[in-house]
PDB file of N, CA and C in Angstrom:
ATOM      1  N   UNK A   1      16.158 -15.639 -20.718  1.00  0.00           N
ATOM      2  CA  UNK A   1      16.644 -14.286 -20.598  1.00  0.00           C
ATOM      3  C   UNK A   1      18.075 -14.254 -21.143  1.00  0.00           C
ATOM      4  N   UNK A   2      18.184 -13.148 -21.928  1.00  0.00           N
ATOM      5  CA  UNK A   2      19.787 -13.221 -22.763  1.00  0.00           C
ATOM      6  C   UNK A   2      21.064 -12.688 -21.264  1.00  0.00           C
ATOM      7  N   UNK A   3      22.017 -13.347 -21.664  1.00  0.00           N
ATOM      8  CA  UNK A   3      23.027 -13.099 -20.618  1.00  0.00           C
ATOM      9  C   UNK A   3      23.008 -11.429 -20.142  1.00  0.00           C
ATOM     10  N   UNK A   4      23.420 -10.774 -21.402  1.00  0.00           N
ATOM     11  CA  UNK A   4      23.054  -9.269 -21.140  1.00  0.00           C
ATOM     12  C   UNK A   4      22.577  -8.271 -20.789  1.00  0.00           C
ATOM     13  N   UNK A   5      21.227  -8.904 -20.698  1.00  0.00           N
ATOM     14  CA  UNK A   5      19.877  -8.714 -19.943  1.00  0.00           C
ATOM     15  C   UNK A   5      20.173  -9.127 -18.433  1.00  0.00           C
ATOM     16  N   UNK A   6      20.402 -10.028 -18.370  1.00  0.00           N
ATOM     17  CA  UNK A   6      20.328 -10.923 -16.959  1.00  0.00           C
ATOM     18  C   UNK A   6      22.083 -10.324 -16.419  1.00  0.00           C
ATOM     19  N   UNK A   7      22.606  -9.745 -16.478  1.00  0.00           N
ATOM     20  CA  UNK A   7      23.538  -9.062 -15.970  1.00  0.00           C
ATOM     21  C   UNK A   7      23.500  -7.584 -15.819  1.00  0.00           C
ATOM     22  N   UNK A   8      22.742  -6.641 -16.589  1.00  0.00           N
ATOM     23  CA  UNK A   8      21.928  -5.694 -16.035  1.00  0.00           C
ATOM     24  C   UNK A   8      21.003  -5.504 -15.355  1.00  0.00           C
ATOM     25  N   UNK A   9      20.457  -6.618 -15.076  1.00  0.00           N
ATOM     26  CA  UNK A   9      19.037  -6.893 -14.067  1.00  0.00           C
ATOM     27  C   UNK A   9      20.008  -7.321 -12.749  1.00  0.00           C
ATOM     28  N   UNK A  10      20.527  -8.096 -12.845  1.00  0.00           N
ATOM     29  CA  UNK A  10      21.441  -8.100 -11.088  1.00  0.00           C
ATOM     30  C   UNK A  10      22.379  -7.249 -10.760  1.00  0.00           C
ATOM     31  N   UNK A  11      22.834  -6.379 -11.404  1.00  0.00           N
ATOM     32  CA  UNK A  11      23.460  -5.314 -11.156  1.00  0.00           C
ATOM     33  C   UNK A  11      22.545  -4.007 -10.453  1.00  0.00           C
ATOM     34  N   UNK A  12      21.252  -4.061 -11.498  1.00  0.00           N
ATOM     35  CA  UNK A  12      19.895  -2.954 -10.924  1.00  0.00           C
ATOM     36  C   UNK A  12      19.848  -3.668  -9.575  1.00  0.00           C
ATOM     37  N   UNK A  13      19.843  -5.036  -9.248  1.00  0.00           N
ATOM     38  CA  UNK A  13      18.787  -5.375  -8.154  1.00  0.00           C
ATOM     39  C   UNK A  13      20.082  -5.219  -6.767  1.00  0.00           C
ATOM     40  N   UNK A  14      21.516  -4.804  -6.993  1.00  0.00           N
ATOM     41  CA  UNK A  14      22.202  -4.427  -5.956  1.00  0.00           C
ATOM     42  C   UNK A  14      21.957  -3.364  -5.127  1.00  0.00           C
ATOM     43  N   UNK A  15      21.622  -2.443  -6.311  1.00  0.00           N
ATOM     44  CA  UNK A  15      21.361  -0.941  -6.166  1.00  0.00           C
ATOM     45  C   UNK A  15      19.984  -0.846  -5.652  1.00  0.00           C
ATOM     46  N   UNK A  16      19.376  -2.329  -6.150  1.00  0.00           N
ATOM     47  CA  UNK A  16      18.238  -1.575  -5.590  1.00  0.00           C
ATOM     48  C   UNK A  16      18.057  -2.601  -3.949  1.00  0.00           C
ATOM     49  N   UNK A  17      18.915  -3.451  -3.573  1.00  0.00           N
ATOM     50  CA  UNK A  17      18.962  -3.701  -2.521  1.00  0.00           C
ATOM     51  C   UNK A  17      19.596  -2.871  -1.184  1.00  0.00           C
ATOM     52  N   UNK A  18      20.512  -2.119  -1.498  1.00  0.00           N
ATOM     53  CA  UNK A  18      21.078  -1.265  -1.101  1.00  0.00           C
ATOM     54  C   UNK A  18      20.197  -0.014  -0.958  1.00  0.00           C
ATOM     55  N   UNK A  19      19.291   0.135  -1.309  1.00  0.00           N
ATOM     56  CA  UNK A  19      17.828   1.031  -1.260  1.00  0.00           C
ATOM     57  C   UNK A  19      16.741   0.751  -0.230  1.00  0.00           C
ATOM     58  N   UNK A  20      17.160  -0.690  -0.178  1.00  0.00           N
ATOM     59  CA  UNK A  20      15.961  -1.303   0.554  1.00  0.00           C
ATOM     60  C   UNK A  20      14.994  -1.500   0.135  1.00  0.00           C
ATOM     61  N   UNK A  21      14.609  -1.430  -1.573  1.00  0.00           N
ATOM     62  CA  UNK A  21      13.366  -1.546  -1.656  1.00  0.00           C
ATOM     63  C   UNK A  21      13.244  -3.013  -1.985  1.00  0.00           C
ATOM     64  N   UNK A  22      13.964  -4.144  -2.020  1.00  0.00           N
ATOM     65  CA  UNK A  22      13.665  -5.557  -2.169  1.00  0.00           C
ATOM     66  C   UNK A  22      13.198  -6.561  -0.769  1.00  0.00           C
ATOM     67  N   UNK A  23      12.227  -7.198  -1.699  1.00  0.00           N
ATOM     68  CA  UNK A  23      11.526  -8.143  -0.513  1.00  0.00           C
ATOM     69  C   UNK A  23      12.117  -9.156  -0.621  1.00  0.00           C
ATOM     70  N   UNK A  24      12.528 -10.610   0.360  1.00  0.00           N
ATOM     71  CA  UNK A  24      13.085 -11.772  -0.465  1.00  0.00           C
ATOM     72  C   UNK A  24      12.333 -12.270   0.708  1.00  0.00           C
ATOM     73  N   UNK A  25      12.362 -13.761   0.099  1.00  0.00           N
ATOM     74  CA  UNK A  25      12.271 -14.578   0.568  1.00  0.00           C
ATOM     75  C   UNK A  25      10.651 -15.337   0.341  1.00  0.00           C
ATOM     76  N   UNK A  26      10.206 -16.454   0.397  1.00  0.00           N
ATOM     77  CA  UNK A  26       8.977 -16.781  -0.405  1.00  0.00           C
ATOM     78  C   UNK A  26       7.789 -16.395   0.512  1.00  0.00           C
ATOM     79  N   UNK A  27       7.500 -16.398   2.044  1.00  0.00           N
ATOM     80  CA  UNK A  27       6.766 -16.219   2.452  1.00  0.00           C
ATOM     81  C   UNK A  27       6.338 -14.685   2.148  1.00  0.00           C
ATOM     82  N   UNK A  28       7.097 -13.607   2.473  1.00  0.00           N
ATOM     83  CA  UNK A  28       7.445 -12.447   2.457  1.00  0.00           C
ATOM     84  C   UNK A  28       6.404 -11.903   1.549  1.00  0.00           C
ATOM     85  N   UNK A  29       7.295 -12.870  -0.133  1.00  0.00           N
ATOM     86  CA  UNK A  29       7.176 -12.363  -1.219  1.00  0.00           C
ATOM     87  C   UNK A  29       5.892 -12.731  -1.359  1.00  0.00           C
ATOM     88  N   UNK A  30       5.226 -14.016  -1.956  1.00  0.00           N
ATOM     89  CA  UNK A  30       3.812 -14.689  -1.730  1.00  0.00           C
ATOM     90  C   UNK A  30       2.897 -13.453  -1.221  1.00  0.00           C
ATOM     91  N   UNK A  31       3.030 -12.906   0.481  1.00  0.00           N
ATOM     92  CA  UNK A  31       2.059 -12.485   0.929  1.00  0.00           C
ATOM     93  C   UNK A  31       1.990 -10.926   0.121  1.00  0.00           C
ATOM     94  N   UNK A  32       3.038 -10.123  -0.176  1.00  0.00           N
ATOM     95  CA  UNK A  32       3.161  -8.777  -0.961  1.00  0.00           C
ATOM     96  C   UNK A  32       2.160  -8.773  -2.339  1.00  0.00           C
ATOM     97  N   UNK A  33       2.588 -10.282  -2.785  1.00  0.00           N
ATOM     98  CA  UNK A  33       1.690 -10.650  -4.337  1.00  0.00           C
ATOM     99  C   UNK A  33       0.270 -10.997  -4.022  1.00  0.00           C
ATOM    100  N   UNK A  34      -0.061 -11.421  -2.681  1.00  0.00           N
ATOM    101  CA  UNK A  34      -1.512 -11.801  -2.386  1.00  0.00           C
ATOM    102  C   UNK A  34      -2.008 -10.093  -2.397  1.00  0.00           C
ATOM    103  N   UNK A  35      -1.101  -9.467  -1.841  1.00  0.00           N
ATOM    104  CA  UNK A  35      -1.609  -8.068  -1.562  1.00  0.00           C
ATOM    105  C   UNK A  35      -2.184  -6.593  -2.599  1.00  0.00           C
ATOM    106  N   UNK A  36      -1.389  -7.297  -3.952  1.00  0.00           N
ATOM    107  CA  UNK A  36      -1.042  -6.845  -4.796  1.00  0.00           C
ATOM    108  C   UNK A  36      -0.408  -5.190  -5.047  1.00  0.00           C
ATOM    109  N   UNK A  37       0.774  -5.570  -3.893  1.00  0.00           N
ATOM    110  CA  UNK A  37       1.503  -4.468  -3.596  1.00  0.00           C
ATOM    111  C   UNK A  37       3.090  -4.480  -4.324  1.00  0.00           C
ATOM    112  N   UNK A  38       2.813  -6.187  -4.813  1.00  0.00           N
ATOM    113  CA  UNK A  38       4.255  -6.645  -5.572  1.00  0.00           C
ATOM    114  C   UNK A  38       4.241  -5.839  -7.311  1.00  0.00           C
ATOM    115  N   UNK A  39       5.252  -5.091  -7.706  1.00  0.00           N
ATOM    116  CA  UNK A  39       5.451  -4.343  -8.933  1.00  0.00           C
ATOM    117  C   UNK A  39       5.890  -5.480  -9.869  1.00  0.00           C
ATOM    118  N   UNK A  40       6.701  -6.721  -9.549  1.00  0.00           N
ATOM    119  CA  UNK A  40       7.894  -7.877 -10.321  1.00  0.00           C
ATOM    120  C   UNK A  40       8.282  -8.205  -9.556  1.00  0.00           C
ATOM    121  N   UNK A  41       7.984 -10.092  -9.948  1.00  0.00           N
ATOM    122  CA  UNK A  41       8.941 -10.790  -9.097  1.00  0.00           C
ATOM    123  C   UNK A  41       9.873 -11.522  -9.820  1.00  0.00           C
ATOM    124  N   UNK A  42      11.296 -12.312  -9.326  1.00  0.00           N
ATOM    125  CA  UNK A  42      12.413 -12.641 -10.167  1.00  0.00           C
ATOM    126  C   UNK A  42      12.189 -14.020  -8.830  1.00  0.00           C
ATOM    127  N   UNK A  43      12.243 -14.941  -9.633  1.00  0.00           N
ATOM    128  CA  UNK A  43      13.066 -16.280  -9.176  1.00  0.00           C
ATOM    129  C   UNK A  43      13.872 -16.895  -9.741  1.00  0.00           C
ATOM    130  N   UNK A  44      14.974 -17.393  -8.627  1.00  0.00           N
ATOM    131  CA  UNK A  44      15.983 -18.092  -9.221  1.00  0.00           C
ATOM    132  C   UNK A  44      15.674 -19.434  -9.691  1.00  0.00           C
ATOM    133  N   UNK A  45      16.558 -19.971 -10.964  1.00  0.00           N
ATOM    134  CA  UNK A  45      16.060 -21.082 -11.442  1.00  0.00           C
ATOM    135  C   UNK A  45      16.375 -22.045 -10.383  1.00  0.00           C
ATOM    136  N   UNK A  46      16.883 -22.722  -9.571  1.00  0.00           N
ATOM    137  CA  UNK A  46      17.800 -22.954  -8.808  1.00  0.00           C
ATOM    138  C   UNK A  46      16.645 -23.705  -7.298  1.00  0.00           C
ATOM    139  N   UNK A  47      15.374 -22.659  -7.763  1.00  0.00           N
ATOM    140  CA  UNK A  47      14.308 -22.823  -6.197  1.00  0.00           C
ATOM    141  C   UNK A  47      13.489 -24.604  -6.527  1.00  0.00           C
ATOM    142  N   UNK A  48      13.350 -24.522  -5.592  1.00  0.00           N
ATOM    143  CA  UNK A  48      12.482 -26.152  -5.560  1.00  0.00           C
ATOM    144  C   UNK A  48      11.372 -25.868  -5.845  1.00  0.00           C
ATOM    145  N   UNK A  49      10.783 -27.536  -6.585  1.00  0.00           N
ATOM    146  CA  UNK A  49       9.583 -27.300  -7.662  1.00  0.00           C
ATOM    147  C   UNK A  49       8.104 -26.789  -6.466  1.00  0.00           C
ATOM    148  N   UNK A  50       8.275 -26.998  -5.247  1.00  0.00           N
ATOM    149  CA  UNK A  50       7.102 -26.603  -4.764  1.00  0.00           C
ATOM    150  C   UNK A  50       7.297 -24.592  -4.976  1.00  0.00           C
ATOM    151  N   UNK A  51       8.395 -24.317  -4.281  1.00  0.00           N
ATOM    152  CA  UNK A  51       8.303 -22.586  -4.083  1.00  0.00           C
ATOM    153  C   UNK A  51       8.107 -22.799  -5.577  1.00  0.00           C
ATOM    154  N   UNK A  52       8.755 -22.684  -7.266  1.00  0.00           N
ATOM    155  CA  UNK A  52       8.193 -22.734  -8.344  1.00  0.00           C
ATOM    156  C   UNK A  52       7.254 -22.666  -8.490  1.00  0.00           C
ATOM    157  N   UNK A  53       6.004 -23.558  -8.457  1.00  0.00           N
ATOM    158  CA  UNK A  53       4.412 -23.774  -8.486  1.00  0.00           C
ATOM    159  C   UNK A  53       3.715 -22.831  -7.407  1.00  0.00           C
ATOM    160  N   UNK A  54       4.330 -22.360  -6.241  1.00  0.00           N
ATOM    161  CA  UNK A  54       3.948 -21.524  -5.154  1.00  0.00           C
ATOM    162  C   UNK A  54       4.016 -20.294  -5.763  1.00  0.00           C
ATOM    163  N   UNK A  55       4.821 -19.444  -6.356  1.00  0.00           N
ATOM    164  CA  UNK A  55       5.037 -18.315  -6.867  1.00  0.00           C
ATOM    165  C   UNK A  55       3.926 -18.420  -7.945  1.00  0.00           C
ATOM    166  N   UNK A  56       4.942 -19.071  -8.824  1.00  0.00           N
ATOM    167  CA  UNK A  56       4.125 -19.192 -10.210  1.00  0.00           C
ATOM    168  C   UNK A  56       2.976 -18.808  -9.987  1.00  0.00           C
ATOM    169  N   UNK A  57       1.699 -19.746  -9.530  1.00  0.00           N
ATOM    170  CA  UNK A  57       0.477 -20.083  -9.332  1.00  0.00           C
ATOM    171  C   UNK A  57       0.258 -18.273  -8.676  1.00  0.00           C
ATOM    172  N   UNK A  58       0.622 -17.500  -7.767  1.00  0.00           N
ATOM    173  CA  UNK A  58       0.458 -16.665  -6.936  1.00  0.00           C
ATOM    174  C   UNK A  58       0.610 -15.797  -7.714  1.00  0.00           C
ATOM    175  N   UNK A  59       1.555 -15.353  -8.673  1.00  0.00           N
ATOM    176  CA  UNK A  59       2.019 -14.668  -9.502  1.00  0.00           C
ATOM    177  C   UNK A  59       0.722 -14.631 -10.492  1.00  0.00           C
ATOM    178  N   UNK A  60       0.120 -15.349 -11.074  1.00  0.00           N
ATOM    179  CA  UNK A  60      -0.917 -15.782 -12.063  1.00  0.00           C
ATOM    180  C   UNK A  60      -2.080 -15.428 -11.767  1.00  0.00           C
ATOM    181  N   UNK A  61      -2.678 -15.421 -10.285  1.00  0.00           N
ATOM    182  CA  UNK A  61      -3.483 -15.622 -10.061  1.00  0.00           C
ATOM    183  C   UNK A  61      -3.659 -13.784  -9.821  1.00  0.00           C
ATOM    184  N   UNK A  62      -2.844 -12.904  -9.147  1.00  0.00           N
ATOM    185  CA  UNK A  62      -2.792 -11.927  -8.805  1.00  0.00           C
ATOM    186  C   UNK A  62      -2.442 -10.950 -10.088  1.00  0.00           C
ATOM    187  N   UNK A  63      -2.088 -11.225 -10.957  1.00  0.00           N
ATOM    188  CA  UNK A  63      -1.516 -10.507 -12.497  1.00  0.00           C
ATOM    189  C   UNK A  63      -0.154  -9.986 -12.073  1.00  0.00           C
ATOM    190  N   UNK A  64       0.690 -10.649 -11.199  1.00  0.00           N
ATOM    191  CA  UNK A  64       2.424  -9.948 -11.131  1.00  0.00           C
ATOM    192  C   UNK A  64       3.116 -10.747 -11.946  1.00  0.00           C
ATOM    193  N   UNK A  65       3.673  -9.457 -13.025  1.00  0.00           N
ATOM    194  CA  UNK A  65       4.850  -9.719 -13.474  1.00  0.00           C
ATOM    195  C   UNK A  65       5.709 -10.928 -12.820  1.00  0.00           C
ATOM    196  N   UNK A  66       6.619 -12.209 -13.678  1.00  0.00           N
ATOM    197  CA  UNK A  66       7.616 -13.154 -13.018  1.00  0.00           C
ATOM    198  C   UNK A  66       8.524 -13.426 -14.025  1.00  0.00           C
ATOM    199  N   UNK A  67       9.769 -13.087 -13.553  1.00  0.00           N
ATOM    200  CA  UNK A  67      10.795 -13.573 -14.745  1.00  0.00           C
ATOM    201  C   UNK A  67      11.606 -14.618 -13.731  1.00  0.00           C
ATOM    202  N   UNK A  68      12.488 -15.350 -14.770  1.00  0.00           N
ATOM    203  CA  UNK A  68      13.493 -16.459 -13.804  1.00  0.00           C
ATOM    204  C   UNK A  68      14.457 -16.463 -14.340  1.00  0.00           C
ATOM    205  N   UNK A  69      15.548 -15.946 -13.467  1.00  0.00           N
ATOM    206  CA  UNK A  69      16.935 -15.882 -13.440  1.00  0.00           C
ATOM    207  C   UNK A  69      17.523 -17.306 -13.311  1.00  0.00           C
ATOM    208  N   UNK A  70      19.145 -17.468 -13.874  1.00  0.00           N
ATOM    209  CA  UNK A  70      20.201 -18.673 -13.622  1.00  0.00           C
ATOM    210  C   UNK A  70      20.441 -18.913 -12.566  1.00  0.00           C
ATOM    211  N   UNK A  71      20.508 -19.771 -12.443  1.00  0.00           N
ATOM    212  CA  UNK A  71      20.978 -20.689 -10.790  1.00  0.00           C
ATOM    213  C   UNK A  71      21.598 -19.559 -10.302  1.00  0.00           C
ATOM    214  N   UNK A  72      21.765 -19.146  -9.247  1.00  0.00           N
ATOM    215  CA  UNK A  72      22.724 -18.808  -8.040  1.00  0.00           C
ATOM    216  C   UNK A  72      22.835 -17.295  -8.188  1.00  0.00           C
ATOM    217  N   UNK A  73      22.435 -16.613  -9.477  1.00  0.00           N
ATOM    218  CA  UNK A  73      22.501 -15.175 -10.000  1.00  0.00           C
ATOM    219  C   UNK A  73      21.295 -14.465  -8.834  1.00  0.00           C
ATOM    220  N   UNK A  74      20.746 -15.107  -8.322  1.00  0.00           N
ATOM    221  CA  UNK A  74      19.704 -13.569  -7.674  1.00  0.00           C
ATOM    222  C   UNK A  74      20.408 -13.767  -6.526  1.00  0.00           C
ATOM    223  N   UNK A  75      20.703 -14.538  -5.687  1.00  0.00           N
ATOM    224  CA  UNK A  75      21.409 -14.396  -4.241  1.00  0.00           C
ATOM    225  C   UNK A  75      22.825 -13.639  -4.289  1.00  0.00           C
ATOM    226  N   UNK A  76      23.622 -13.764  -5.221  1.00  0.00           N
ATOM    227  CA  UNK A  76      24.727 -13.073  -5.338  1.00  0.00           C
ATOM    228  C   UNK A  76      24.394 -11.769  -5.867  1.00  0.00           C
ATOM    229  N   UNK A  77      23.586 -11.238  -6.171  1.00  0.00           N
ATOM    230  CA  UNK A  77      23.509 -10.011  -6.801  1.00  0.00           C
ATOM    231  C   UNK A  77      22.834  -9.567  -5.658  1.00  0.00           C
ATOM    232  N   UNK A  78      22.285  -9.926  -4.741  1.00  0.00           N
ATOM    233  CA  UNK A  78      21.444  -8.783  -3.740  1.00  0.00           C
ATOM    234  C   UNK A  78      22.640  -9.363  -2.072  1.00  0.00           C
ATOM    235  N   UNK A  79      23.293 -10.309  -2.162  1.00  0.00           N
ATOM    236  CA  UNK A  79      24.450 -10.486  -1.504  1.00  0.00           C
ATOM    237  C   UNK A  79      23.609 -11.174  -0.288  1.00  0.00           C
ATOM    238  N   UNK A  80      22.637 -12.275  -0.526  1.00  0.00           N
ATOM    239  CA  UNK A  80      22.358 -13.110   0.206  1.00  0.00           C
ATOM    240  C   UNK A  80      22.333 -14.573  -0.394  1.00  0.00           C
ATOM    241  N   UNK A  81      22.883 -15.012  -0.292  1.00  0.00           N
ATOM    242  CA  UNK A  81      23.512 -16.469  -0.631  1.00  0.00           C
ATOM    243  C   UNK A  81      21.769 -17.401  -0.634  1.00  0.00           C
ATOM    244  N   UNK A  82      21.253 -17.923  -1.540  1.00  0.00           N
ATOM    245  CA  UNK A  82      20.357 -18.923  -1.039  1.00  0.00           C
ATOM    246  C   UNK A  82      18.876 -18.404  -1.375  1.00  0.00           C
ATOM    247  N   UNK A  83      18.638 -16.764  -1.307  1.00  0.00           N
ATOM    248  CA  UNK A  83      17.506 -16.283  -1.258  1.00  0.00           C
ATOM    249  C   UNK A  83      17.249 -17.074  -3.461  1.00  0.00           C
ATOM    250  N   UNK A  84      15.670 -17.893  -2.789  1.00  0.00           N
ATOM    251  CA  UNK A  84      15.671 -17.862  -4.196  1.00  0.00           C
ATOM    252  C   UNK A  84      14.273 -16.950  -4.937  1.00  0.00           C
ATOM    253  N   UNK A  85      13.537 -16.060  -4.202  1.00  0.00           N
ATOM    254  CA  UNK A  85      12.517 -15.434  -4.565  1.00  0.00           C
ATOM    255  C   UNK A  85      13.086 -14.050  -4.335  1.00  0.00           C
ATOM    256  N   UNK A  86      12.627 -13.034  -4.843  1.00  0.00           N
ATOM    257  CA  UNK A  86      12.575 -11.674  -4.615  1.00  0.00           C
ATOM    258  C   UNK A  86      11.368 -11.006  -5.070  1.00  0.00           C
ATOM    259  N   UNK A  87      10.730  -9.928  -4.852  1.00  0.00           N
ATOM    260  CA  UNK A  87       9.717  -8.886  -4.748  1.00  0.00           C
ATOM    261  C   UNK A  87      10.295  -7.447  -4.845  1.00  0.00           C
ATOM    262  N   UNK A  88       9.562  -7.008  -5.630  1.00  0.00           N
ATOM    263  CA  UNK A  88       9.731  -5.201  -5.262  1.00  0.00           C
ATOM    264  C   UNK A  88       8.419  -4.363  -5.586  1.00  0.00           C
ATOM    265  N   UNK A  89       8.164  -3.794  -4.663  1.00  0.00           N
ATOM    266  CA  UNK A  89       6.904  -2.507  -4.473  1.00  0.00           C
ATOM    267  C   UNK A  89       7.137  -1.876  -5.736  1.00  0.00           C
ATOM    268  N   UNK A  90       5.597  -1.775  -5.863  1.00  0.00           N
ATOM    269  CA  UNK A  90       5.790  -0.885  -7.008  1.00  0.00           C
ATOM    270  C   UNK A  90       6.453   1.323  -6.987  1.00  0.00           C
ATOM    271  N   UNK A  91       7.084   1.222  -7.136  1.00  0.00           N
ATOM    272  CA  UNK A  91       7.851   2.356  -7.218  1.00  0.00           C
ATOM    273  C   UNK A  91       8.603   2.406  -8.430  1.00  0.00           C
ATOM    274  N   UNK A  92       9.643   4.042  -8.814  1.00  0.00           N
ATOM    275  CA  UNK A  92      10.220   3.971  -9.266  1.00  0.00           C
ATOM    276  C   UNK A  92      11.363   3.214  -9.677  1.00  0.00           C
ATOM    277  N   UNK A  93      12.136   2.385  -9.007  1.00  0.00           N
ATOM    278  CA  UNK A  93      12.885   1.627  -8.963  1.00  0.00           C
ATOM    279  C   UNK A  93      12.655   0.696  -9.909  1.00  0.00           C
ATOM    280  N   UNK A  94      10.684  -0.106  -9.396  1.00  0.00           N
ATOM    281  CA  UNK A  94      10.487  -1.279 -10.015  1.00  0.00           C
ATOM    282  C   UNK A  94      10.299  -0.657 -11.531  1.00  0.00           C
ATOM    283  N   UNK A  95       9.906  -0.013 -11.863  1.00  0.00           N
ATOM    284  CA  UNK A  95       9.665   1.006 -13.000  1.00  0.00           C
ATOM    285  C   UNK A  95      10.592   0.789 -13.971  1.00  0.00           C
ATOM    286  N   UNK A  96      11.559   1.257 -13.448  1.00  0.00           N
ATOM    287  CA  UNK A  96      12.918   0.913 -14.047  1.00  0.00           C
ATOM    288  C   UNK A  96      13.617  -0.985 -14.651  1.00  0.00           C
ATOM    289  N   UNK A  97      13.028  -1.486 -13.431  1.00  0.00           N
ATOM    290  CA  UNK A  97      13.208  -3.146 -13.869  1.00  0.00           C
ATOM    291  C   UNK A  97      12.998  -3.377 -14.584  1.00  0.00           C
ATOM    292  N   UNK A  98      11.287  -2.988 -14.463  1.00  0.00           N
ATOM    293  CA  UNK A  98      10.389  -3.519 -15.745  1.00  0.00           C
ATOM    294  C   UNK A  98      10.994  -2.977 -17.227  1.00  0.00           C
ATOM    295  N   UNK A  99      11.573  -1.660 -17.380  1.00  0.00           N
ATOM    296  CA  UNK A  99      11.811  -1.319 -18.530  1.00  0.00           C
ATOM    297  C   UNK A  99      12.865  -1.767 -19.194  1.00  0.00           C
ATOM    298  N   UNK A 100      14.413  -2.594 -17.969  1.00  0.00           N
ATOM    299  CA  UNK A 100      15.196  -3.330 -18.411  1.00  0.00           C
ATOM    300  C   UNK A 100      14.616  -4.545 -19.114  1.00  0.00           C
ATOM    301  N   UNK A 101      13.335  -5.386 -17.774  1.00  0.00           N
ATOM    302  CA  UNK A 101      12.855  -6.676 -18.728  1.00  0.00           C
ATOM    303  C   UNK A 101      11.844  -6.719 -19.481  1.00  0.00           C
ATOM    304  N   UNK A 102      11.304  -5.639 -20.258  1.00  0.00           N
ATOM    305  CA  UNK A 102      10.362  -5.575 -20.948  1.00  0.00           C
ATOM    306  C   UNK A 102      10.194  -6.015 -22.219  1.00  0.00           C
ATOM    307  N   UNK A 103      11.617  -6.495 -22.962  1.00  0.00           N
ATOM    308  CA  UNK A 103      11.681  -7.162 -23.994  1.00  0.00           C
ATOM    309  C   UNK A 103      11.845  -8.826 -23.698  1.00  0.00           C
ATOM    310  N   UNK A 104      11.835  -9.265 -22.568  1.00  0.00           N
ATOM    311  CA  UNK A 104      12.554 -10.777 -22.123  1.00  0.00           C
ATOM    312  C   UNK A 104      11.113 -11.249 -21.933  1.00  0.00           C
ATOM    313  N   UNK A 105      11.214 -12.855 -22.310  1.00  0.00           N
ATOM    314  CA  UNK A 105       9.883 -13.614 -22.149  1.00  0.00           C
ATOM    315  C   UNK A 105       9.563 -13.796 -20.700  1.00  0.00           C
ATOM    316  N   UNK A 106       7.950 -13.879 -20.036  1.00  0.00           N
ATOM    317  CA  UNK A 106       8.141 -14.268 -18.595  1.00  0.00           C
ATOM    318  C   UNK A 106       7.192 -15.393 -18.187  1.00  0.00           C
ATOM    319  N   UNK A 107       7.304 -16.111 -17.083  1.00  0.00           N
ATOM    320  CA  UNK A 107       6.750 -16.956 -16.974  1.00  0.00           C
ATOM    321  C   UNK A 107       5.152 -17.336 -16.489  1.00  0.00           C
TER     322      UNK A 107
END
């Protein structure tokens, strides 16, 4: 993901934490994507290779969107230190994500 990109995408995901519409955390997120209630998910590069293969695989299996952010960039942008998964419902909001990352490769 180009820096530019990936600094308009954590800037959206403040605003959109501050909304409330973000899910974090892997269990959380996992069960939203089993549900297929998840719109895009973002992991930080940063997560251990099991949550990696846990998403991934979940993500794949369910058809959700997954992009992966730089180390330490998704916890500071939604202002929880550590969170390395996030989720968002499909709504307008996610709508909007998608149209920021719609040119960026995903995983």
């Amino acid at each position: 993901m180009t820096e530019q990109t990936e600094n308009r995408v954590t800037g959206f995901l403040g605003l959109c934490m501050r909304a409330g519409r973000i899910i974090s955390g892997q269990e959380s997120c996992v069960d939203l994507i089993r549900r297929e209630e998840a719109a895009l998910v973002l992991m930080d590069a940063d997560a251990s290779e099991n949550t990696q293969k846990r998403i991934t695989d979940a993500c794949h299996s369910h058809h959700t969107p997954l992009w992966m952010l730089s180390k330490g960039s998704l916890g500071a942008a939604i202002g929880k230190r550590g969170r390395m998964v996030i989720a968002l419902k499909d709504d307008g909001m996610a709508q909007n994500l998608l149209g920021l990352l719609k040119e960026e490769p995903q995983l």
